[in-house]
PDB file of N, CA and C in Angstrom:
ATOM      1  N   UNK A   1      69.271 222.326 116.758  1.00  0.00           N
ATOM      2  CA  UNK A   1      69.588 222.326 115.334  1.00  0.00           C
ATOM      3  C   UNK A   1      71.077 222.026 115.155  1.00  0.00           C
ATOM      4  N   UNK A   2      71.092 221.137 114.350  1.00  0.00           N
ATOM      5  CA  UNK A   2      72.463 220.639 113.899  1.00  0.00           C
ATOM      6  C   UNK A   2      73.226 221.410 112.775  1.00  0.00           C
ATOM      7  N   UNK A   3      74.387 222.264 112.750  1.00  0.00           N
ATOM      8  CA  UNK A   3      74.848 223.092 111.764  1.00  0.00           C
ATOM      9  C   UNK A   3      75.388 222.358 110.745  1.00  0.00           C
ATOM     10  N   UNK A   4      76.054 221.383 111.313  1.00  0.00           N
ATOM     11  CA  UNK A   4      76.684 220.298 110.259  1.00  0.00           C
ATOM     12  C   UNK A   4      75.666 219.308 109.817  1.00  0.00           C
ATOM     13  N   UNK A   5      74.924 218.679 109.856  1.00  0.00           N
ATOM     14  CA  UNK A   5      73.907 217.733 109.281  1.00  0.00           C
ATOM     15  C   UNK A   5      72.529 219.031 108.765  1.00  0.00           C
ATOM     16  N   UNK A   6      73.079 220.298 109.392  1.00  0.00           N
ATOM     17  CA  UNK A   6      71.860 220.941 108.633  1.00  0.00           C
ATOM     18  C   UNK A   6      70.378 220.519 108.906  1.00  0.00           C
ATOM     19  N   UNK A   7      70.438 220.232 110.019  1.00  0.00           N
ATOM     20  CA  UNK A   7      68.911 219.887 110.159  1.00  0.00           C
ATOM     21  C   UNK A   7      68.333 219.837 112.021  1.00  0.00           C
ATOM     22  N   UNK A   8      67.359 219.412 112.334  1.00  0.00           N
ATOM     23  CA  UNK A   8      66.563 219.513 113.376  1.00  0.00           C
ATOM     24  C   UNK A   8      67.326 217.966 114.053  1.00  0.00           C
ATOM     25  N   UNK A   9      67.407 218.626 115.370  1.00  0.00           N
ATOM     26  CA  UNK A   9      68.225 216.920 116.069  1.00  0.00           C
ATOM     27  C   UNK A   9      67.445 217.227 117.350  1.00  0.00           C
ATOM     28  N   UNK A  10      66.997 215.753 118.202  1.00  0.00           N
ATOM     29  CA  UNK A  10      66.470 215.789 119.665  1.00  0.00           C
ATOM     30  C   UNK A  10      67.621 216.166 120.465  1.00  0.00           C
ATOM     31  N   UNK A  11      66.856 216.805 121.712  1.00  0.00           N
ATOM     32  CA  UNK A  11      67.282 216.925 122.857  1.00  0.00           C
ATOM     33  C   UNK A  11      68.574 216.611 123.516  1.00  0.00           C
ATOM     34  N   UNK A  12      69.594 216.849 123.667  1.00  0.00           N
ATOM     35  CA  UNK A  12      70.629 215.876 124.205  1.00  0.00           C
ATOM     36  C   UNK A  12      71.755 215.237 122.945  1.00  0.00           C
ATOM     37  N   UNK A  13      71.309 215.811 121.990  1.00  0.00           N
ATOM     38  CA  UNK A  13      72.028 214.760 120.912  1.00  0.00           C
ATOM     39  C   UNK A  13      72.648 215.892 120.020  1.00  0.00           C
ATOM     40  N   UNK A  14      74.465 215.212 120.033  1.00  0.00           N
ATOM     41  CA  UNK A  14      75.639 215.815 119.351  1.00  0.00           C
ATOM     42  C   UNK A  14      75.887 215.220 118.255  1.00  0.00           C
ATOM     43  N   UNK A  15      76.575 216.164 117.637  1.00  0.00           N
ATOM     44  CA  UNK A  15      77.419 215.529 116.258  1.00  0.00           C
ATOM     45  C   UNK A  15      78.459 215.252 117.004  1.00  0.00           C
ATOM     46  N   UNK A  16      78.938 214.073 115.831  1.00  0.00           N
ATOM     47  CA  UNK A  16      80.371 213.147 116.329  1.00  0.00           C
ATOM     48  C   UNK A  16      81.046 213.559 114.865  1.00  0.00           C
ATOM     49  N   UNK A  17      82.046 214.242 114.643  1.00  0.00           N
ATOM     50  CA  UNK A  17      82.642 214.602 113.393  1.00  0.00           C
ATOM     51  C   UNK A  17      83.478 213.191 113.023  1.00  0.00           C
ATOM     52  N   UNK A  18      83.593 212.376 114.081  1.00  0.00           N
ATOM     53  CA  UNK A  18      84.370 211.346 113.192  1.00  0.00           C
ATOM     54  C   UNK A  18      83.325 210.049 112.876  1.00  0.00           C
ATOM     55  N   UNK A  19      82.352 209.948 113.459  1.00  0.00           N
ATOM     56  CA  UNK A  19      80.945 209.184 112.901  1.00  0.00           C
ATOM     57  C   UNK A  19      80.055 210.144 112.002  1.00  0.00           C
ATOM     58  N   UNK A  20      80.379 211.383 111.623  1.00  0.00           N
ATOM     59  CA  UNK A  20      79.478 212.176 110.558  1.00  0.00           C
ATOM     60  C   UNK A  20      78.348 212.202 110.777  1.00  0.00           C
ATOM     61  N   UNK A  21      77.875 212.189 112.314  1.00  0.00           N
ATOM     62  CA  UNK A  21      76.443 211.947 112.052  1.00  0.00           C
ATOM     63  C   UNK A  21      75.952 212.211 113.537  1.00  0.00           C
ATOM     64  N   UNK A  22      74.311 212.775 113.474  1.00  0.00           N
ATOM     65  CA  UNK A  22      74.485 213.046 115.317  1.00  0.00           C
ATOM     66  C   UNK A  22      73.862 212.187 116.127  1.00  0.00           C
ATOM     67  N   UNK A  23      73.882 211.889 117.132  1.00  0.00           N
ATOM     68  CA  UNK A  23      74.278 210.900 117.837  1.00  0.00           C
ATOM     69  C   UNK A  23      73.328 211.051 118.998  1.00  0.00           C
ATOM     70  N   UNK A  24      72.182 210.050 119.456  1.00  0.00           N
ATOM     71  CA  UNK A  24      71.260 210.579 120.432  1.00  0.00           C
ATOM     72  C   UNK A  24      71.972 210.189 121.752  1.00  0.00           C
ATOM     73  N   UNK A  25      71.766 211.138 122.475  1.00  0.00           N
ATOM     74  CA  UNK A  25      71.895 210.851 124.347  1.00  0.00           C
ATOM     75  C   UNK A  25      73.532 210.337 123.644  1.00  0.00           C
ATOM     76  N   UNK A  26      74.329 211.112 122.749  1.00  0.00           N
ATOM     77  CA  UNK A  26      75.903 210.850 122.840  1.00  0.00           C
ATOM     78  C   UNK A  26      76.812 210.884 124.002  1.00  0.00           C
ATOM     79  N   UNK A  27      77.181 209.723 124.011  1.00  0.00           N
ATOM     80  CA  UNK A  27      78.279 209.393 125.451  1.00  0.00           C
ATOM     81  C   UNK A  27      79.875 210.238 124.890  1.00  0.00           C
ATOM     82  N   UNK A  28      80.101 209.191 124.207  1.00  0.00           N
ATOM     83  CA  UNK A  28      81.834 209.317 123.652  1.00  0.00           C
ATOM     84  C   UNK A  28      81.951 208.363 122.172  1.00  0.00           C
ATOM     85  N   UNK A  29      83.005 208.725 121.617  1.00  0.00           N
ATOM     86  CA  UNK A  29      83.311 208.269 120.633  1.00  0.00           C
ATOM     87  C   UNK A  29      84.164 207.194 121.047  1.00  0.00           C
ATOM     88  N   UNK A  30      83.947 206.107 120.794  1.00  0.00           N
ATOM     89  CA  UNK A  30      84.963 205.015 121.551  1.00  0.00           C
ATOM     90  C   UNK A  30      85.756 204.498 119.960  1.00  0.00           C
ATOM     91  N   UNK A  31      86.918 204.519 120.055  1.00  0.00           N
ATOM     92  CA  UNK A  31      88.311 204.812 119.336  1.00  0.00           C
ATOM     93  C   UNK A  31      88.176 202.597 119.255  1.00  0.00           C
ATOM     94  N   UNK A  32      88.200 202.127 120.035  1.00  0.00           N
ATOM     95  CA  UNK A  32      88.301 200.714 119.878  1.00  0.00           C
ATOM     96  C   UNK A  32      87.035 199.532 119.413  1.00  0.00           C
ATOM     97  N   UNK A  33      86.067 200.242 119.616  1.00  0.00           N
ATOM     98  CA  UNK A  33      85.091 199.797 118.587  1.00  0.00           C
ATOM     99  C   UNK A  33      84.649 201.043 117.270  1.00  0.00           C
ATOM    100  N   UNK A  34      85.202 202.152 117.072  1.00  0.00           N
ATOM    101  CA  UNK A  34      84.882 202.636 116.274  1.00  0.00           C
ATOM    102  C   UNK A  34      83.523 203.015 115.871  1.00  0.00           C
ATOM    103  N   UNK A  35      82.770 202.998 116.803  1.00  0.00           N
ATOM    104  CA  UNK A  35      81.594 204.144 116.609  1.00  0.00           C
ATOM    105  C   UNK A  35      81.572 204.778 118.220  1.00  0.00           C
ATOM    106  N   UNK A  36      80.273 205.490 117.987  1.00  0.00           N
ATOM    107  CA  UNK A  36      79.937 206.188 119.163  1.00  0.00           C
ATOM    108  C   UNK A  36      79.300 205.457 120.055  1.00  0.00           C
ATOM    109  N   UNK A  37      78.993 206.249 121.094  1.00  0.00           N
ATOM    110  CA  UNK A  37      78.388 205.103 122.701  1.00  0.00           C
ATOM    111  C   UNK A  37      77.295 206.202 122.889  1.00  0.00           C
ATOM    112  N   UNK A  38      76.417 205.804 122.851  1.00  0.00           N
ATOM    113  CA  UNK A  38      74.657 206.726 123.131  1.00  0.00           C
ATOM    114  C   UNK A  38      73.984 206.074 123.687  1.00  0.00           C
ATOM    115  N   UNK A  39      72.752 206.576 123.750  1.00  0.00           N
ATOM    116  CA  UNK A  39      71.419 206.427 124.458  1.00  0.00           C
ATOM    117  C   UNK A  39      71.200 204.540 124.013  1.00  0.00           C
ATOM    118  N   UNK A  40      71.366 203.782 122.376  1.00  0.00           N
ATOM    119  CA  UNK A  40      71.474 203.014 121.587  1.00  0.00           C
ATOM    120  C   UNK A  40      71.978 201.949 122.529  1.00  0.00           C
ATOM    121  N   UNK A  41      73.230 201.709 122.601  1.00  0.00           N
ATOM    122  CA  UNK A  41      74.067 201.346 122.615  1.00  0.00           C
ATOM    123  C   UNK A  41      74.871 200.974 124.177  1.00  0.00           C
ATOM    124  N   UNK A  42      74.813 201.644 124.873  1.00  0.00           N
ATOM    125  CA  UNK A  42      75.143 202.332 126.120  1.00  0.00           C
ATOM    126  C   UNK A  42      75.343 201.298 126.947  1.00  0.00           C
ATOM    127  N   UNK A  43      74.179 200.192 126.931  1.00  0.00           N
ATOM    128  CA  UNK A  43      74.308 198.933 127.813  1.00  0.00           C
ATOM    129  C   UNK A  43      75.062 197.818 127.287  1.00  0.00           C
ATOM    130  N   UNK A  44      75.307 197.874 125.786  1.00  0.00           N
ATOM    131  CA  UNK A  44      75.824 196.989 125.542  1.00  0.00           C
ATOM    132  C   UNK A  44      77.240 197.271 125.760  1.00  0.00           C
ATOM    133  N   UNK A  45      77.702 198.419 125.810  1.00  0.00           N
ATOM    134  CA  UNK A  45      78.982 198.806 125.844  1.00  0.00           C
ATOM    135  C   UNK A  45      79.188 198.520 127.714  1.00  0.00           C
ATOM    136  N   UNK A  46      78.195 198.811 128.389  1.00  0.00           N
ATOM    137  CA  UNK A  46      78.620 198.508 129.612  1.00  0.00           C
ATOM    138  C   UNK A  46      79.174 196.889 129.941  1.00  0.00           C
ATOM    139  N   UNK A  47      77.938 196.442 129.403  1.00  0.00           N
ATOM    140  CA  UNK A  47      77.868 194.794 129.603  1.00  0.00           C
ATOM    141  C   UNK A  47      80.035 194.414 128.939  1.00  0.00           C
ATOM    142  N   UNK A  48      79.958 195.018 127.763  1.00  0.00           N
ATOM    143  CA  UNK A  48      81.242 194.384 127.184  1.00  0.00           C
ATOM    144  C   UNK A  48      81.862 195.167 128.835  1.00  0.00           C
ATOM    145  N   UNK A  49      82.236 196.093 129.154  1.00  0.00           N
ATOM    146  CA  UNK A  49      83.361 196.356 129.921  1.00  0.00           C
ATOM    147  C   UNK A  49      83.183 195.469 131.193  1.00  0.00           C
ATOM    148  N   UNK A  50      81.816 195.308 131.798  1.00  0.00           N
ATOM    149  CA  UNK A  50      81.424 194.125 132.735  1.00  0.00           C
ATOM    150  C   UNK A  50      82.898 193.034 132.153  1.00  0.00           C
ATOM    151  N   UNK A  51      82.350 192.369 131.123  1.00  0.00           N
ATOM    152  CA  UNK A  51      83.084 191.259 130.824  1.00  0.00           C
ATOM    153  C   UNK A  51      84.351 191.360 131.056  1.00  0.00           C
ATOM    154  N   UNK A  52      84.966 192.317 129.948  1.00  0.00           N
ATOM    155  CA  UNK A  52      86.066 192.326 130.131  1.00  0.00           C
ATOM    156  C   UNK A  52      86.968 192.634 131.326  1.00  0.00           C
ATOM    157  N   UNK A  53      86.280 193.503 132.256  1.00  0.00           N
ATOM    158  CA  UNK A  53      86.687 193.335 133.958  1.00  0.00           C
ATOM    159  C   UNK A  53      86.837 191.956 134.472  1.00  0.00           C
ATOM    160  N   UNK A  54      85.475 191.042 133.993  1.00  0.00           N
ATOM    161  CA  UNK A  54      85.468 189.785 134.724  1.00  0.00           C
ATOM    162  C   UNK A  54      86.968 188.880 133.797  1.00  0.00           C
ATOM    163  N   UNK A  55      87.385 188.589 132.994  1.00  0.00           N
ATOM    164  CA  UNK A  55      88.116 188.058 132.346  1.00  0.00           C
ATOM    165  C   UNK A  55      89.448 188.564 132.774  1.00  0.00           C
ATOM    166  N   UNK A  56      89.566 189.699 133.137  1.00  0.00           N
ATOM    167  CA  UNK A  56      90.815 190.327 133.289  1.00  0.00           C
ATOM    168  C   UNK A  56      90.973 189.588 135.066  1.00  0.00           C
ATOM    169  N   UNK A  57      89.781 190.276 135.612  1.00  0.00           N
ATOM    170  CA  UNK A  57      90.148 189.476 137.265  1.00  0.00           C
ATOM    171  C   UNK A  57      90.589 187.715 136.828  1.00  0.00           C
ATOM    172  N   UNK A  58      89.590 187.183 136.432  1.00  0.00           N
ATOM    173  CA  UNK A  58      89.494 185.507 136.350  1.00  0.00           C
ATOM    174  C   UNK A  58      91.124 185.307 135.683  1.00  0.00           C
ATOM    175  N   UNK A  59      91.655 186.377 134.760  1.00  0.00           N
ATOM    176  CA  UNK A  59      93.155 185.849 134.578  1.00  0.00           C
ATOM    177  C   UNK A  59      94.392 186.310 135.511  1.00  0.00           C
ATOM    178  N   UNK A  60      93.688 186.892 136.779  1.00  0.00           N
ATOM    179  CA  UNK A  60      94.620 187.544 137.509  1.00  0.00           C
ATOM    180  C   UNK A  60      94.787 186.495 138.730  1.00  0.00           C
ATOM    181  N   UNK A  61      93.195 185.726 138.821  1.00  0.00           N
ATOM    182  CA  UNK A  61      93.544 184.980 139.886  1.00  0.00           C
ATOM    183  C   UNK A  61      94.013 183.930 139.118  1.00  0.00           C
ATOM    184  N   UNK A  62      94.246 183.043 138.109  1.00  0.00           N
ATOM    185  CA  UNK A  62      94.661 182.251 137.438  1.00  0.00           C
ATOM    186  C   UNK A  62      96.378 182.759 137.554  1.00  0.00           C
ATOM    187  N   UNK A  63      96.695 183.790 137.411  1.00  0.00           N
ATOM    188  CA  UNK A  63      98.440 183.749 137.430  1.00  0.00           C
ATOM    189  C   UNK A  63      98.441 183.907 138.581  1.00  0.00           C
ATOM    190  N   UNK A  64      98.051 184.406 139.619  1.00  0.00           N
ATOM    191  CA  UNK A  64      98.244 184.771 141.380  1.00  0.00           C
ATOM    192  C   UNK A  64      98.509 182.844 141.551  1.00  0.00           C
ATOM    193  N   UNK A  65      97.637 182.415 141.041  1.00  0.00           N
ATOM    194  CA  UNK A  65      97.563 180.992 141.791  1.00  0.00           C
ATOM    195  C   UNK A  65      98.401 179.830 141.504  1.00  0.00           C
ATOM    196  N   UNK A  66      98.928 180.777 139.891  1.00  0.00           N
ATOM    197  CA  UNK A  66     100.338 179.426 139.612  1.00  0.00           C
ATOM    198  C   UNK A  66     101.614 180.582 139.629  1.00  0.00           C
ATOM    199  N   UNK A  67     101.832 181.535 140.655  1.00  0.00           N
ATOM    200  CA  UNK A  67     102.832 182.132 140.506  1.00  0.00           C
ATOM    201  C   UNK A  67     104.188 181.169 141.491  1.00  0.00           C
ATOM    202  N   UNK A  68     103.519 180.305 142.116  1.00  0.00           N
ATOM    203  CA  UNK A  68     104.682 179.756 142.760  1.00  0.00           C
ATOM    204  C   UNK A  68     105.283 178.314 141.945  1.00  0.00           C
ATOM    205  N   UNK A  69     104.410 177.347 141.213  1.00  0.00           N
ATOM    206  CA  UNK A  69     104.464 177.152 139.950  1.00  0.00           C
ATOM    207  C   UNK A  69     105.720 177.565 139.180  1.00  0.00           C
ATOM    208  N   UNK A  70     105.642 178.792 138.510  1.00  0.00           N
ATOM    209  CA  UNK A  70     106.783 179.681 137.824  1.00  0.00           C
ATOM    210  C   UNK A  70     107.571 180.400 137.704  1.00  0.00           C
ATOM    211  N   UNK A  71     107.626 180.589 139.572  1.00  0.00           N
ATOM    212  CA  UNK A  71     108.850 181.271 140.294  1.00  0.00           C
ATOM    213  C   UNK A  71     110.176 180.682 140.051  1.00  0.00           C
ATOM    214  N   UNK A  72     110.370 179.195 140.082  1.00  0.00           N
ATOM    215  CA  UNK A  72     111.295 179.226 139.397  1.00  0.00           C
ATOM    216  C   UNK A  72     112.048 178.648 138.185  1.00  0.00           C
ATOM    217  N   UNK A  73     111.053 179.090 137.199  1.00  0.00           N
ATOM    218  CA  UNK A  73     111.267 178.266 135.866  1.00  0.00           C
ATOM    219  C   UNK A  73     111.685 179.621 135.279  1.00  0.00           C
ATOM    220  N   UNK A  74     112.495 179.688 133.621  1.00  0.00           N
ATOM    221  CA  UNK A  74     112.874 180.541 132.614  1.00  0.00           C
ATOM    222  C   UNK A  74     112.061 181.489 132.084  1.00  0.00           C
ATOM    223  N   UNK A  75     110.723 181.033 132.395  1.00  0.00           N
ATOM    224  CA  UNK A  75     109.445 182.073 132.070  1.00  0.00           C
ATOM    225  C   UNK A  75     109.098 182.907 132.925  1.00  0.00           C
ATOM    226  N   UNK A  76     109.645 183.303 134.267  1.00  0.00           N
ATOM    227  CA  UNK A  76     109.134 184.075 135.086  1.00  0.00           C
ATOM    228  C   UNK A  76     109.022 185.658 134.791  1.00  0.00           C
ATOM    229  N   UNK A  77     110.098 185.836 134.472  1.00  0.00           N
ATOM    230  CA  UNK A  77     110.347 187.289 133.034  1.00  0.00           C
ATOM    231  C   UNK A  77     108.956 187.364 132.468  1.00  0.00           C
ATOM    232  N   UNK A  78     108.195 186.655 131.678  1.00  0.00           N
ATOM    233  CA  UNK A  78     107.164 186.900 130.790  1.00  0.00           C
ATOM    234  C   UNK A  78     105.832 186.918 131.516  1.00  0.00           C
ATOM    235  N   UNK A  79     106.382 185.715 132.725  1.00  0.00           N
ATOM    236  CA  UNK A  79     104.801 185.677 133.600  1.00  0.00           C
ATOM    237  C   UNK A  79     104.717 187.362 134.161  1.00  0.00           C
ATOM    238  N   UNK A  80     105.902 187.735 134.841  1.00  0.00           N
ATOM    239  CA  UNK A  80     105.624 189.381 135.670  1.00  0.00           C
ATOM    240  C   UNK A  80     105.163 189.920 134.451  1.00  0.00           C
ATOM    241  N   UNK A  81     105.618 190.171 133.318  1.00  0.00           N
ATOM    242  CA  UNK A  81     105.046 191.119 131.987  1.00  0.00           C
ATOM    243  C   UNK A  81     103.574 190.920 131.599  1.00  0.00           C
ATOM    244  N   UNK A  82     102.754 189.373 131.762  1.00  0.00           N
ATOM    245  CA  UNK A  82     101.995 189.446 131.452  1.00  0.00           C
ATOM    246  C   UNK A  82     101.242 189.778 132.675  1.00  0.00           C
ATOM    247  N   UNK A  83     101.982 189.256 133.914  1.00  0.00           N
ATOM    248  CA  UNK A  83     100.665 189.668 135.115  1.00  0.00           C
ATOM    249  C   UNK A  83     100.441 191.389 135.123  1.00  0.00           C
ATOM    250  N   UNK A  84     101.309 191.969 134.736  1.00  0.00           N
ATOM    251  CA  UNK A  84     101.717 193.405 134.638  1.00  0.00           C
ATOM    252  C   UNK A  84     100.307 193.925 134.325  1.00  0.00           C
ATOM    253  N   UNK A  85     100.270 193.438 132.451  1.00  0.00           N
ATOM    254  CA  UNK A  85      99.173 193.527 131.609  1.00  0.00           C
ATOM    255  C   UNK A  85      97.921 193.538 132.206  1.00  0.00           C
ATOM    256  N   UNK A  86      97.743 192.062 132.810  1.00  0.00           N
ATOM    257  CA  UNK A  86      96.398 191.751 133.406  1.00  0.00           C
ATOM    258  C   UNK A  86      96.319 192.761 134.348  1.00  0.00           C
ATOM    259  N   UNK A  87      97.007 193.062 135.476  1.00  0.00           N
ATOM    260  CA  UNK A  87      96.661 194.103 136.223  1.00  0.00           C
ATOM    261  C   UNK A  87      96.187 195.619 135.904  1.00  0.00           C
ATOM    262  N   UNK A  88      96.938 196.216 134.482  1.00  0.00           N
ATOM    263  CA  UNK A  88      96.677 197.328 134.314  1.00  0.00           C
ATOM    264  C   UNK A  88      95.093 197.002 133.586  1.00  0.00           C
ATOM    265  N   UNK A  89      95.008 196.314 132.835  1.00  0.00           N
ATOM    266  CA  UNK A  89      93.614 195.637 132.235  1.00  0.00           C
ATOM    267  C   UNK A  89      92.064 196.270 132.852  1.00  0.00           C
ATOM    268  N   UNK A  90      92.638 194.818 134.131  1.00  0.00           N
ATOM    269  CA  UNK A  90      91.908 194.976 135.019  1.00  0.00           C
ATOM    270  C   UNK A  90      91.476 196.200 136.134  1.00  0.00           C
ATOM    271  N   UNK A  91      92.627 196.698 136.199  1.00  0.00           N
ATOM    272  CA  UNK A  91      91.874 198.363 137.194  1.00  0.00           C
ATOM    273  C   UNK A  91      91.845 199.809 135.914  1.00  0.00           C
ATOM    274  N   UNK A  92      92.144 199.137 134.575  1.00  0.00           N
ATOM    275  CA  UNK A  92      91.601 200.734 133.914  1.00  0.00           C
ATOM    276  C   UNK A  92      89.992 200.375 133.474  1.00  0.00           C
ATOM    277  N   UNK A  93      89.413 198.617 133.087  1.00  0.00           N
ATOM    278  CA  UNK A  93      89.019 198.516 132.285  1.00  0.00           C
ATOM    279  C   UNK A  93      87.096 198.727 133.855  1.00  0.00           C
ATOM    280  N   UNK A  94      88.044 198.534 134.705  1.00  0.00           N
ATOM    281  CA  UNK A  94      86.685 198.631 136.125  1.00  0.00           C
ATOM    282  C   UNK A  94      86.565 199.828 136.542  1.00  0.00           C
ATOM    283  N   UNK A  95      87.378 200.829 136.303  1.00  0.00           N
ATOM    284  CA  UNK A  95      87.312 202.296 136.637  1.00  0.00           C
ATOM    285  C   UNK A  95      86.444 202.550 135.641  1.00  0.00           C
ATOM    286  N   UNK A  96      86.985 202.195 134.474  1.00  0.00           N
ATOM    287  CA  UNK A  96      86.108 202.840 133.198  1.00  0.00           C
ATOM    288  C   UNK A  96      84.368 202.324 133.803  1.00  0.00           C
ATOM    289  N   UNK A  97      84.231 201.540 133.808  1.00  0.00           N
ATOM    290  CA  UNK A  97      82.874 200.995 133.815  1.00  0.00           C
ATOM    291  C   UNK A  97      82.208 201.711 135.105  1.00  0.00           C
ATOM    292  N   UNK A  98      82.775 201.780 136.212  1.00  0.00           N
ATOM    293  CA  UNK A  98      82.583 202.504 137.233  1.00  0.00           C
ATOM    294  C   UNK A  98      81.986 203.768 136.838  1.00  0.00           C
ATOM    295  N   UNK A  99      83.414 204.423 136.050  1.00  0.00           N
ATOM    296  CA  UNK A  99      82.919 205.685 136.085  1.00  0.00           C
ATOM    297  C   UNK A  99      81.258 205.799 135.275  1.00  0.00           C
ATOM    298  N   UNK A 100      81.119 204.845 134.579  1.00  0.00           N
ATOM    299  CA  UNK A 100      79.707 205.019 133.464  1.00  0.00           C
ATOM    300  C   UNK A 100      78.445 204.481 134.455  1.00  0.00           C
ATOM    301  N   UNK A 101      78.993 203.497 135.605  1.00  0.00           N
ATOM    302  CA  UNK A 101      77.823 203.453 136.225  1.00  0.00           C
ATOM    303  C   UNK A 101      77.376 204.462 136.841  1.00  0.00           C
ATOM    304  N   UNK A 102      78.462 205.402 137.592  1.00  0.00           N
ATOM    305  CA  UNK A 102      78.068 206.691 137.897  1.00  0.00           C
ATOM    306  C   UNK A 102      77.463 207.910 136.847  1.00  0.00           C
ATOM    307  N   UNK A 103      78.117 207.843 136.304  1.00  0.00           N
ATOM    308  CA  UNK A 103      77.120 208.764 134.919  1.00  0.00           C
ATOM    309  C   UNK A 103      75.622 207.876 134.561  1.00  0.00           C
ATOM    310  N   UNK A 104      75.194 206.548 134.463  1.00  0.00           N
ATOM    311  CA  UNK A 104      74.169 206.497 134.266  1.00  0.00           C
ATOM    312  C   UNK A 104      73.012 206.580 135.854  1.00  0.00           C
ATOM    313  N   UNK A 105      73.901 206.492 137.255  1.00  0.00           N
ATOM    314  CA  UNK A 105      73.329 206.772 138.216  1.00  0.00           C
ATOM    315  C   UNK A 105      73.044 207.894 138.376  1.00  0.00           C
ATOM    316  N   UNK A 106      73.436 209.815 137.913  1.00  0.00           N
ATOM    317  CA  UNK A 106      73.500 210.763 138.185  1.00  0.00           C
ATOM    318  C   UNK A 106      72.381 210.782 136.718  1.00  0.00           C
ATOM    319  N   UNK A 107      72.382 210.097 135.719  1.00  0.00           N
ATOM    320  CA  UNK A 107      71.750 210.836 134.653  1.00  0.00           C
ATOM    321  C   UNK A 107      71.974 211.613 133.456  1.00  0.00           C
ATOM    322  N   UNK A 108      73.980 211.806 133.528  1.00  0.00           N
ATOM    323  CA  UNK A 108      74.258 212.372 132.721  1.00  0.00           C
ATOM    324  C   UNK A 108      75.433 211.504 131.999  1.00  0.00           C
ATOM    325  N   UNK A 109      75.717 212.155 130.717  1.00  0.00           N
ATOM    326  CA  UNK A 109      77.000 211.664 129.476  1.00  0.00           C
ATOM    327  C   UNK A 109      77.958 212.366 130.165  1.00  0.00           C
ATOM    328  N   UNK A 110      79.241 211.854 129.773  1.00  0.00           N
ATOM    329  CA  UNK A 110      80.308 212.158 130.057  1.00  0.00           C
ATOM    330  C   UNK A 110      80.560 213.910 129.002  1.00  0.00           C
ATOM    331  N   UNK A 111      79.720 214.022 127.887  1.00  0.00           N
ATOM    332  CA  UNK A 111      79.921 215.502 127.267  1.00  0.00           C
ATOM    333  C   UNK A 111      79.052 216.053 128.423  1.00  0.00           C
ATOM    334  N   UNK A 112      78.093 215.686 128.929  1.00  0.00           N
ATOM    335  CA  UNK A 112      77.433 216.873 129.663  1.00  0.00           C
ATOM    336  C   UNK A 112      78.279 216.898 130.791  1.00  0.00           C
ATOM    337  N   UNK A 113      78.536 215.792 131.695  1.00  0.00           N
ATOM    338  CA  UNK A 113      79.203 215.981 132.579  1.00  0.00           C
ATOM    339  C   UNK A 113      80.384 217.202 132.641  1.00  0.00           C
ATOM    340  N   UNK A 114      81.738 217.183 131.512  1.00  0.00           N
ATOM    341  CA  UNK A 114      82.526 218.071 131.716  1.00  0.00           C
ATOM    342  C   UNK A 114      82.363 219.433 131.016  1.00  0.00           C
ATOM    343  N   UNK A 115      81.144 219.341 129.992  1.00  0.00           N
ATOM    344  CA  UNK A 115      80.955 220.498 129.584  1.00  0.00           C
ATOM    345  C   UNK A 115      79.810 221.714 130.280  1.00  0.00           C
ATOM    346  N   UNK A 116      79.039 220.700 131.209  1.00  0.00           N
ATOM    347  CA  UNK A 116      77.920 220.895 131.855  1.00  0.00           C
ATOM    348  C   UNK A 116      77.055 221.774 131.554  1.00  0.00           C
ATOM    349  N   UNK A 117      76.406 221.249 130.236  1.00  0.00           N
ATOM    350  CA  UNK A 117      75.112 221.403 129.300  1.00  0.00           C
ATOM    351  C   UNK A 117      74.686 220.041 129.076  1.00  0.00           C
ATOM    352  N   UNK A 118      73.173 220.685 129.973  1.00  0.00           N
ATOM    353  CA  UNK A 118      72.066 219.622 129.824  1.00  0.00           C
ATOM    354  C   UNK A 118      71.408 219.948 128.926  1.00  0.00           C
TER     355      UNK A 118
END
């Protein structure tokens, strides 16, 4: 039973106070697409972080491969800043996804996981 929606909710499923509403097999509230990540949703949100891992590598080997290229031109300043970018990109945006393949390999949301209520 949901205190805030006042009513009967399945198994597994939270209110999200900043989506107003409860949320089946709720993962997390993801802040950059602005809704929640559930039971719904879950693969598509994986698939996007898939991508965006692959895009982040594909622009990492793209500057790895013209870094000698722009070693010594006036832009080398901006190339390290952006390879910077791509790198942090790329190992927060594959951890993240990691970590969700492991939560959907074990079976659980990241609320059950650290609150550990199934």
């Amino acid at each position: 039973y949901c205190g805030v929606c006042d009513r009967e909710m399945p198994p597994r499923s939270h209110h999200c106070v900043l989506c107003k509403r409860c949320v089946l097999v709720r993962e997390h509230h993801c802040f950059f697409l602005g809704t929640c990540i559930g039971g719904n949703n879950l693969k598509s949100f994986c698939q996007l972080l898939f991508f965006i891992s692959s895009g982040c590598l594909l622009a990492l080997i793209l500057c790895l491969r013209y870094l000698n290229l722009v070693h010594l031109s006036l832009a080398f300043g901006f190339f390290i800043m952006e390879l910077n970018v791509v790198v942090v990109g790329f190992v927060a945006s594959t951890s993240f996804l990691a970590w969700h393949v492991f939560l959907i390999c074990t079976g659980l949301t990241s609320y059950e996981f650290y609150t550990k209520k199934l």
